[in-house]
PDB file of N, CA and C in Angstrom:
ATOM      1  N   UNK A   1      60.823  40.938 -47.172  1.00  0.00           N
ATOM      2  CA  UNK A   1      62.156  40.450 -46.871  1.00  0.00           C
ATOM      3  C   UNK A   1      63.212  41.485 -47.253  1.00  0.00           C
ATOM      4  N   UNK A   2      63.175  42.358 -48.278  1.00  0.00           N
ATOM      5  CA  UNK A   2      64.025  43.069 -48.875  1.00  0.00           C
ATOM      6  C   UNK A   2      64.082  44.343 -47.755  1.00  0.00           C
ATOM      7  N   UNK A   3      62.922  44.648 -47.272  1.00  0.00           N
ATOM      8  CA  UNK A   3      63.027  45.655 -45.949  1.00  0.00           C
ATOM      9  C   UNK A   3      63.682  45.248 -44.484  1.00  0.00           C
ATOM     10  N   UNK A   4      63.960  44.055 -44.416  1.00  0.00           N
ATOM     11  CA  UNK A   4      64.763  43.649 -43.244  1.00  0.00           C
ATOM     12  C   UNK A   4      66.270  43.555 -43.969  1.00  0.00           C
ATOM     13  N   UNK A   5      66.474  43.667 -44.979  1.00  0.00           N
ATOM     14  CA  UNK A   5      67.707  43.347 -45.369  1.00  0.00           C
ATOM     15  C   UNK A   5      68.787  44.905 -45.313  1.00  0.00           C
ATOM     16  N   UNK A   6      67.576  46.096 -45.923  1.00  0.00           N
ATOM     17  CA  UNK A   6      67.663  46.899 -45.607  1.00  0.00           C
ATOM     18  C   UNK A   6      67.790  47.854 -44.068  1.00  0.00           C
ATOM     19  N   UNK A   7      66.966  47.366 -43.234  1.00  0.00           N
ATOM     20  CA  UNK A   7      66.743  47.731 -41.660  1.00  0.00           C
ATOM     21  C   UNK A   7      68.177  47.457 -41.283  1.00  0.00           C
ATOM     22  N   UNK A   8      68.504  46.082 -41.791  1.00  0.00           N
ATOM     23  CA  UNK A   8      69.449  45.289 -40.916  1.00  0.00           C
ATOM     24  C   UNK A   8      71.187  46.031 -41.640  1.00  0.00           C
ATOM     25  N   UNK A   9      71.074  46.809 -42.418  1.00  0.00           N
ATOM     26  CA  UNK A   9      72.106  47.365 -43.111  1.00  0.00           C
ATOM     27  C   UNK A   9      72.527  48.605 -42.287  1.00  0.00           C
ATOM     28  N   UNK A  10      70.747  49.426 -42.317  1.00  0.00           N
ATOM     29  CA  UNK A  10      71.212  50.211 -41.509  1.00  0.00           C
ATOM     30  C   UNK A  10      71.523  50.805 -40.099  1.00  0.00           C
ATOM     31  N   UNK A  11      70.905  49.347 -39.252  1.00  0.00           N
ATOM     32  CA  UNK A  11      71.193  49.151 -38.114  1.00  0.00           C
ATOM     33  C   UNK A  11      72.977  48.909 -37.726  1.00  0.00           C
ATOM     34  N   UNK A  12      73.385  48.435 -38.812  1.00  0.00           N
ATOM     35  CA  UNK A  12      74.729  48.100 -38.693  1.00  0.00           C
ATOM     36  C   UNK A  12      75.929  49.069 -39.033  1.00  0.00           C
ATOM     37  N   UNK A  13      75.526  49.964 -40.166  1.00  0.00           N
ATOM     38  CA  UNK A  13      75.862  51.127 -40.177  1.00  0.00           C
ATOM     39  C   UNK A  13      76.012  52.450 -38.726  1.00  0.00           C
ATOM     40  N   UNK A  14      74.933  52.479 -38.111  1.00  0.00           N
ATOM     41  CA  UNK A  14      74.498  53.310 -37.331  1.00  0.00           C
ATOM     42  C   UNK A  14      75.493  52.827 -36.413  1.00  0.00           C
ATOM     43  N   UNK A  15      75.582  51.379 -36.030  1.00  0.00           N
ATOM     44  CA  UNK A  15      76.455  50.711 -35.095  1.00  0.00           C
ATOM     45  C   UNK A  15      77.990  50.964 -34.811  1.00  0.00           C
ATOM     46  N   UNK A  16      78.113  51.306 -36.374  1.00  0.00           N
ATOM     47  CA  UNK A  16      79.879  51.158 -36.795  1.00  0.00           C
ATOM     48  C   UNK A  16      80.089  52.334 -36.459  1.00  0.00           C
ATOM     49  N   UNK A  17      79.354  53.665 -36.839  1.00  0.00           N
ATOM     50  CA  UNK A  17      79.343  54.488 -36.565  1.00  0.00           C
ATOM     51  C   UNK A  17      79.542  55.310 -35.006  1.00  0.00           C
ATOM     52  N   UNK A  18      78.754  54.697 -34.201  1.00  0.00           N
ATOM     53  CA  UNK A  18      78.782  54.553 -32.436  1.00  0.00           C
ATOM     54  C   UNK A  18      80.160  53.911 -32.476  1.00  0.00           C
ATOM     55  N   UNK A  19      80.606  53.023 -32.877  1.00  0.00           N
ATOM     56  CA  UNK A  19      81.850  52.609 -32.486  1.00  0.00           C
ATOM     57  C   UNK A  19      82.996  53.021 -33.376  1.00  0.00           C
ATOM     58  N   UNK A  20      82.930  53.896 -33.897  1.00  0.00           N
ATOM     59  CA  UNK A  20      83.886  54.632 -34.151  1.00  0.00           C
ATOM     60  C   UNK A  20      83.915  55.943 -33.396  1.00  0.00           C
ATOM     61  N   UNK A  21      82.995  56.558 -33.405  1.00  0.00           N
ATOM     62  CA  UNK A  21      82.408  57.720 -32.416  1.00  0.00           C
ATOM     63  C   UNK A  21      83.583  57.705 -31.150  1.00  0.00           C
ATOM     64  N   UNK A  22      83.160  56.334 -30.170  1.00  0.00           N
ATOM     65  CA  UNK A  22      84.264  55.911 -29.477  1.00  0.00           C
ATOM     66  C   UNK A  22      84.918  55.694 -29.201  1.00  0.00           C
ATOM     67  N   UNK A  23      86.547  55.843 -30.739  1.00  0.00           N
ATOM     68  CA  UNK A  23      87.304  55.365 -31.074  1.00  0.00           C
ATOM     69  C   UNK A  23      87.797  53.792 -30.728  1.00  0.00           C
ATOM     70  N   UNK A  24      86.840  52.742 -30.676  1.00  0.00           N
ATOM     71  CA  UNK A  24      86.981  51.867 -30.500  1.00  0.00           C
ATOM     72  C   UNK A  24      88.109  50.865 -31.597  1.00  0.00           C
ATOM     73  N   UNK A  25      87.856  51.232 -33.345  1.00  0.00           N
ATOM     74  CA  UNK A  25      88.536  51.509 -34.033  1.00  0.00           C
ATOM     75  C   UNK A  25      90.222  51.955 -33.981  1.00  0.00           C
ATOM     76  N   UNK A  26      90.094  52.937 -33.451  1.00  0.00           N
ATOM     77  CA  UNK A  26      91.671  52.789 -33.449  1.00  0.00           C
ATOM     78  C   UNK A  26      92.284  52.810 -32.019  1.00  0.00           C
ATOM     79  N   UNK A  27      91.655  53.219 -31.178  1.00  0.00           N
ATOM     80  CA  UNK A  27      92.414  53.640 -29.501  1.00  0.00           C
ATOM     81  C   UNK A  27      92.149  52.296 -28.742  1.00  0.00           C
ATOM     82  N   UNK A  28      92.470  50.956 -28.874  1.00  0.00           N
ATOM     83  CA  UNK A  28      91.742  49.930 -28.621  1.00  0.00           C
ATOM     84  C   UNK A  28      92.725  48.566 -29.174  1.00  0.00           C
ATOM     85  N   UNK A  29      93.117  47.904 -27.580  1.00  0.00           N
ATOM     86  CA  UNK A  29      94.054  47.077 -28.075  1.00  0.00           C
ATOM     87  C   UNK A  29      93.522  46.090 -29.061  1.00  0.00           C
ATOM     88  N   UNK A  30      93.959  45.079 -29.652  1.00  0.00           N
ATOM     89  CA  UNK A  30      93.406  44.299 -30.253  1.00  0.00           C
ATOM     90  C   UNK A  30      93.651  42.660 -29.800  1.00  0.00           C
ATOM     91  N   UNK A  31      92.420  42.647 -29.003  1.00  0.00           N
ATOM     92  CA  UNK A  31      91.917  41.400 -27.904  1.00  0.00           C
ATOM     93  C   UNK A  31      90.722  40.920 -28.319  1.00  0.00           C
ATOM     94  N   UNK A  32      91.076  39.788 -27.830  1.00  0.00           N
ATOM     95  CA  UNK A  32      89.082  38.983 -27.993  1.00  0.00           C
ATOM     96  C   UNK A  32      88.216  39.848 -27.182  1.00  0.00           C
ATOM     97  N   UNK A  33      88.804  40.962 -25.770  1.00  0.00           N
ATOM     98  CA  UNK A  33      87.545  41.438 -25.192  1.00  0.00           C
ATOM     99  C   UNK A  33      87.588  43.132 -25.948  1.00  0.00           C
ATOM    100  N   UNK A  34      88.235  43.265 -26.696  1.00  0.00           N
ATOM    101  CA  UNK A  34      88.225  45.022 -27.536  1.00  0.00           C
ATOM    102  C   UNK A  34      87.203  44.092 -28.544  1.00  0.00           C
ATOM    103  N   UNK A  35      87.570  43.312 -29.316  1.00  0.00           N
ATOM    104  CA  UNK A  35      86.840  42.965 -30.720  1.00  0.00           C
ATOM    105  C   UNK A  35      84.986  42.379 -29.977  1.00  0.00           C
ATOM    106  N   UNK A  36      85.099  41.650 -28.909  1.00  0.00           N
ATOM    107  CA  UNK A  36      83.561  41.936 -28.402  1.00  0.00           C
ATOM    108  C   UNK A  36      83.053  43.049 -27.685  1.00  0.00           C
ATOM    109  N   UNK A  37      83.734  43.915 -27.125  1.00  0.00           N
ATOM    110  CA  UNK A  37      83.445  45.308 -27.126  1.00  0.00           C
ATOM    111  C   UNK A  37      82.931  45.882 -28.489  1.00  0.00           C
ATOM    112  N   UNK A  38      83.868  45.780 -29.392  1.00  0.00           N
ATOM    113  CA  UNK A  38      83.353  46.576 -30.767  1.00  0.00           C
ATOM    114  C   UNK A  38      82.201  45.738 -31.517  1.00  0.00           C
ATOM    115  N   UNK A  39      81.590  44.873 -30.999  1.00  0.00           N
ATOM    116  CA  UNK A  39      80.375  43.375 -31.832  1.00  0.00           C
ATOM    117  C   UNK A  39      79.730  44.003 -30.923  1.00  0.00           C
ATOM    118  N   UNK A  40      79.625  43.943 -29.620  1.00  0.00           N
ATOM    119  CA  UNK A  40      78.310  44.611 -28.940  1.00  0.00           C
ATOM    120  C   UNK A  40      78.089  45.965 -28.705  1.00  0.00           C
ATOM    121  N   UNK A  41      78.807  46.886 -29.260  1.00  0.00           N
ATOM    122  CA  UNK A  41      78.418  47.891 -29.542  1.00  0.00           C
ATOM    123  C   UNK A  41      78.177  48.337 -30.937  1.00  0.00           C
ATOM    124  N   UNK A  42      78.227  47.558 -31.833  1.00  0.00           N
ATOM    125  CA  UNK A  42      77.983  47.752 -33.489  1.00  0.00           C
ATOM    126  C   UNK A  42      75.760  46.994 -32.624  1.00  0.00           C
ATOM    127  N   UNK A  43      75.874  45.887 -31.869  1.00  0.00           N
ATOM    128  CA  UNK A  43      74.865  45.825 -31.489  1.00  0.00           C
ATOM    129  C   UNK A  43      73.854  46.633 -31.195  1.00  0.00           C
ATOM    130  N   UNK A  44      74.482  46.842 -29.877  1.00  0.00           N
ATOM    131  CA  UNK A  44      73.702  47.927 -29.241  1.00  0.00           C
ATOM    132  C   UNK A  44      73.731  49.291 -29.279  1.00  0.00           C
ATOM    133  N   UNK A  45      74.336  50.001 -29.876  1.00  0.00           N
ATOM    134  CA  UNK A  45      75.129  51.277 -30.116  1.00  0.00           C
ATOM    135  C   UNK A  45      73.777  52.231 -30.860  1.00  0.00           C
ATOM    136  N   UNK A  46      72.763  51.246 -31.684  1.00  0.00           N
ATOM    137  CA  UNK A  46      71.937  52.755 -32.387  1.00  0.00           C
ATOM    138  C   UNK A  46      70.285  52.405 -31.465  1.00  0.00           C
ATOM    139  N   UNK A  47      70.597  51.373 -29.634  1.00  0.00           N
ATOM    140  CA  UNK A  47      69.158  51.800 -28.978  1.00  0.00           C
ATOM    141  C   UNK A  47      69.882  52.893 -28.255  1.00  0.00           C
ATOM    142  N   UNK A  48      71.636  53.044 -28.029  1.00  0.00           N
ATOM    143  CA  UNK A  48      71.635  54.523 -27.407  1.00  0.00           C
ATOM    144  C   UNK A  48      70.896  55.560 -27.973  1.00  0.00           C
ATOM    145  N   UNK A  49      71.326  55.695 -28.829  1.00  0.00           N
ATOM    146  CA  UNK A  49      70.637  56.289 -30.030  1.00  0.00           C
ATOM    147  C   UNK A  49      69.339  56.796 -30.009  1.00  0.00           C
ATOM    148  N   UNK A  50      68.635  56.127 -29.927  1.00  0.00           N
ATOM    149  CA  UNK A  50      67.572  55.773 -29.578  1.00  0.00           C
ATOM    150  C   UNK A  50      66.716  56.676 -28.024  1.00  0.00           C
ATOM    151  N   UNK A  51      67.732  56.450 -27.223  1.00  0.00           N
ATOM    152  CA  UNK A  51      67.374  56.457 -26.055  1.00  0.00           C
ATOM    153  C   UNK A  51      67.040  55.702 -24.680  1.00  0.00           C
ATOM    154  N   UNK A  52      67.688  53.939 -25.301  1.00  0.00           N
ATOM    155  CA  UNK A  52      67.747  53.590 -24.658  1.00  0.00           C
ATOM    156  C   UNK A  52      69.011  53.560 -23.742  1.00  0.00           C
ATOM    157  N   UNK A  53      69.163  52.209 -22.620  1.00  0.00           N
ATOM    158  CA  UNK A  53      70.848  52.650 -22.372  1.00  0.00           C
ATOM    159  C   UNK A  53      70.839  50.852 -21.964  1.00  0.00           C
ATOM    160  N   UNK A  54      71.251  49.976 -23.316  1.00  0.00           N
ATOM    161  CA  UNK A  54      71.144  48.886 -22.889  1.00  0.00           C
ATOM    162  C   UNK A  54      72.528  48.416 -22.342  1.00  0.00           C
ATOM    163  N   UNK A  55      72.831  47.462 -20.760  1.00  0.00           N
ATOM    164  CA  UNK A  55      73.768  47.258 -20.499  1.00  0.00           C
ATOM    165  C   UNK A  55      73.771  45.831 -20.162  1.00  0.00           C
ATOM    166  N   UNK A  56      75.253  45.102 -20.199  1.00  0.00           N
ATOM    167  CA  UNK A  56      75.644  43.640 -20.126  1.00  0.00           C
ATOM    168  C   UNK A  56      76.174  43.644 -18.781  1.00  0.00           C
ATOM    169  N   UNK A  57      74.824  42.776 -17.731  1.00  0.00           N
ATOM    170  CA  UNK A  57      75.398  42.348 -16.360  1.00  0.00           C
ATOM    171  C   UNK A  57      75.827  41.215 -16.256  1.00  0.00           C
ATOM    172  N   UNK A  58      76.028  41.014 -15.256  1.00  0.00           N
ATOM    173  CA  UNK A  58      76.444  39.478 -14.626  1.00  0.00           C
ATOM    174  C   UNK A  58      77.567  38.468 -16.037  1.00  0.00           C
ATOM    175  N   UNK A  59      78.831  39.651 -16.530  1.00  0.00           N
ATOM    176  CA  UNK A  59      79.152  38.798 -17.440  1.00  0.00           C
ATOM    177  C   UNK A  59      80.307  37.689 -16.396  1.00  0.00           C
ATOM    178  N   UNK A  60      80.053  36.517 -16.365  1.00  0.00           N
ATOM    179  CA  UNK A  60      80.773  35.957 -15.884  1.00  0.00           C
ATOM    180  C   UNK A  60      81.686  35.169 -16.704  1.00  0.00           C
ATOM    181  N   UNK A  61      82.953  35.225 -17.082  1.00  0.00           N
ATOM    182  CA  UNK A  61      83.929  34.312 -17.785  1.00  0.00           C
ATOM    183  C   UNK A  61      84.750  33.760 -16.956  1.00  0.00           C
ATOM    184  N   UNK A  62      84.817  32.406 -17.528  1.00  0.00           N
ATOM    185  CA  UNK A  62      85.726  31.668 -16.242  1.00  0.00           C
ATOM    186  C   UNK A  62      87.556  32.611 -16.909  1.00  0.00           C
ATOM    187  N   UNK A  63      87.827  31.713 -15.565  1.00  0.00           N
ATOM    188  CA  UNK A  63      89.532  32.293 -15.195  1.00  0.00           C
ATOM    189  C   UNK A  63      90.130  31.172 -16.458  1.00  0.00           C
ATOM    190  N   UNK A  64      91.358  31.315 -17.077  1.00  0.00           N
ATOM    191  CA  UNK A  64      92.480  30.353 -17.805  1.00  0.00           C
ATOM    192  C   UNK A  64      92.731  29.818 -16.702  1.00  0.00           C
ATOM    193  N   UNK A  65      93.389  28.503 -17.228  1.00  0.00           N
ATOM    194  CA  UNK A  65      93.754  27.016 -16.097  1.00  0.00           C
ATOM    195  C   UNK A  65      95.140  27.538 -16.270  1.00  0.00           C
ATOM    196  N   UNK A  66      95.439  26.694 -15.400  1.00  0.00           N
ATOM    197  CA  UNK A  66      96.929  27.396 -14.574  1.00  0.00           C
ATOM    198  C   UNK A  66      97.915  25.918 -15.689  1.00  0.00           C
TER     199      UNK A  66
END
């Protein structure tokens, strides 16, 4: 357990890191879709890394009511 606690530290590290890389951090309005930009790339940011190239299709959000 103490090695996932660890993994999971430095998965998140590596993450923050990618998203700073990107200046997501500071060049980046501050919106619900910048702050899930910067959550899914603290995510996905160390399989770039990696070598992978994981991407989010079909995001569909409904429209605000009038």
């Amino acid at each position: 357990m103490r090695y996932a606690g660890v993994l999971l530290a430095i998965w998140l590290i590596i993450g923050a890191i990618a998203v700073a890389q990107r200046g997501y951090f500071t060049n980046s309005p501050q919106t619900c879709a910048s702050a899930g930009t910067i959550a899914l790339t603290v995510i996905a940011g160390p399989l770039n890394y990696a070598g992978l190239n994981p991407s989010v299709s079909r995001c569909n959000i409904p429209q605000p009511s009038n």
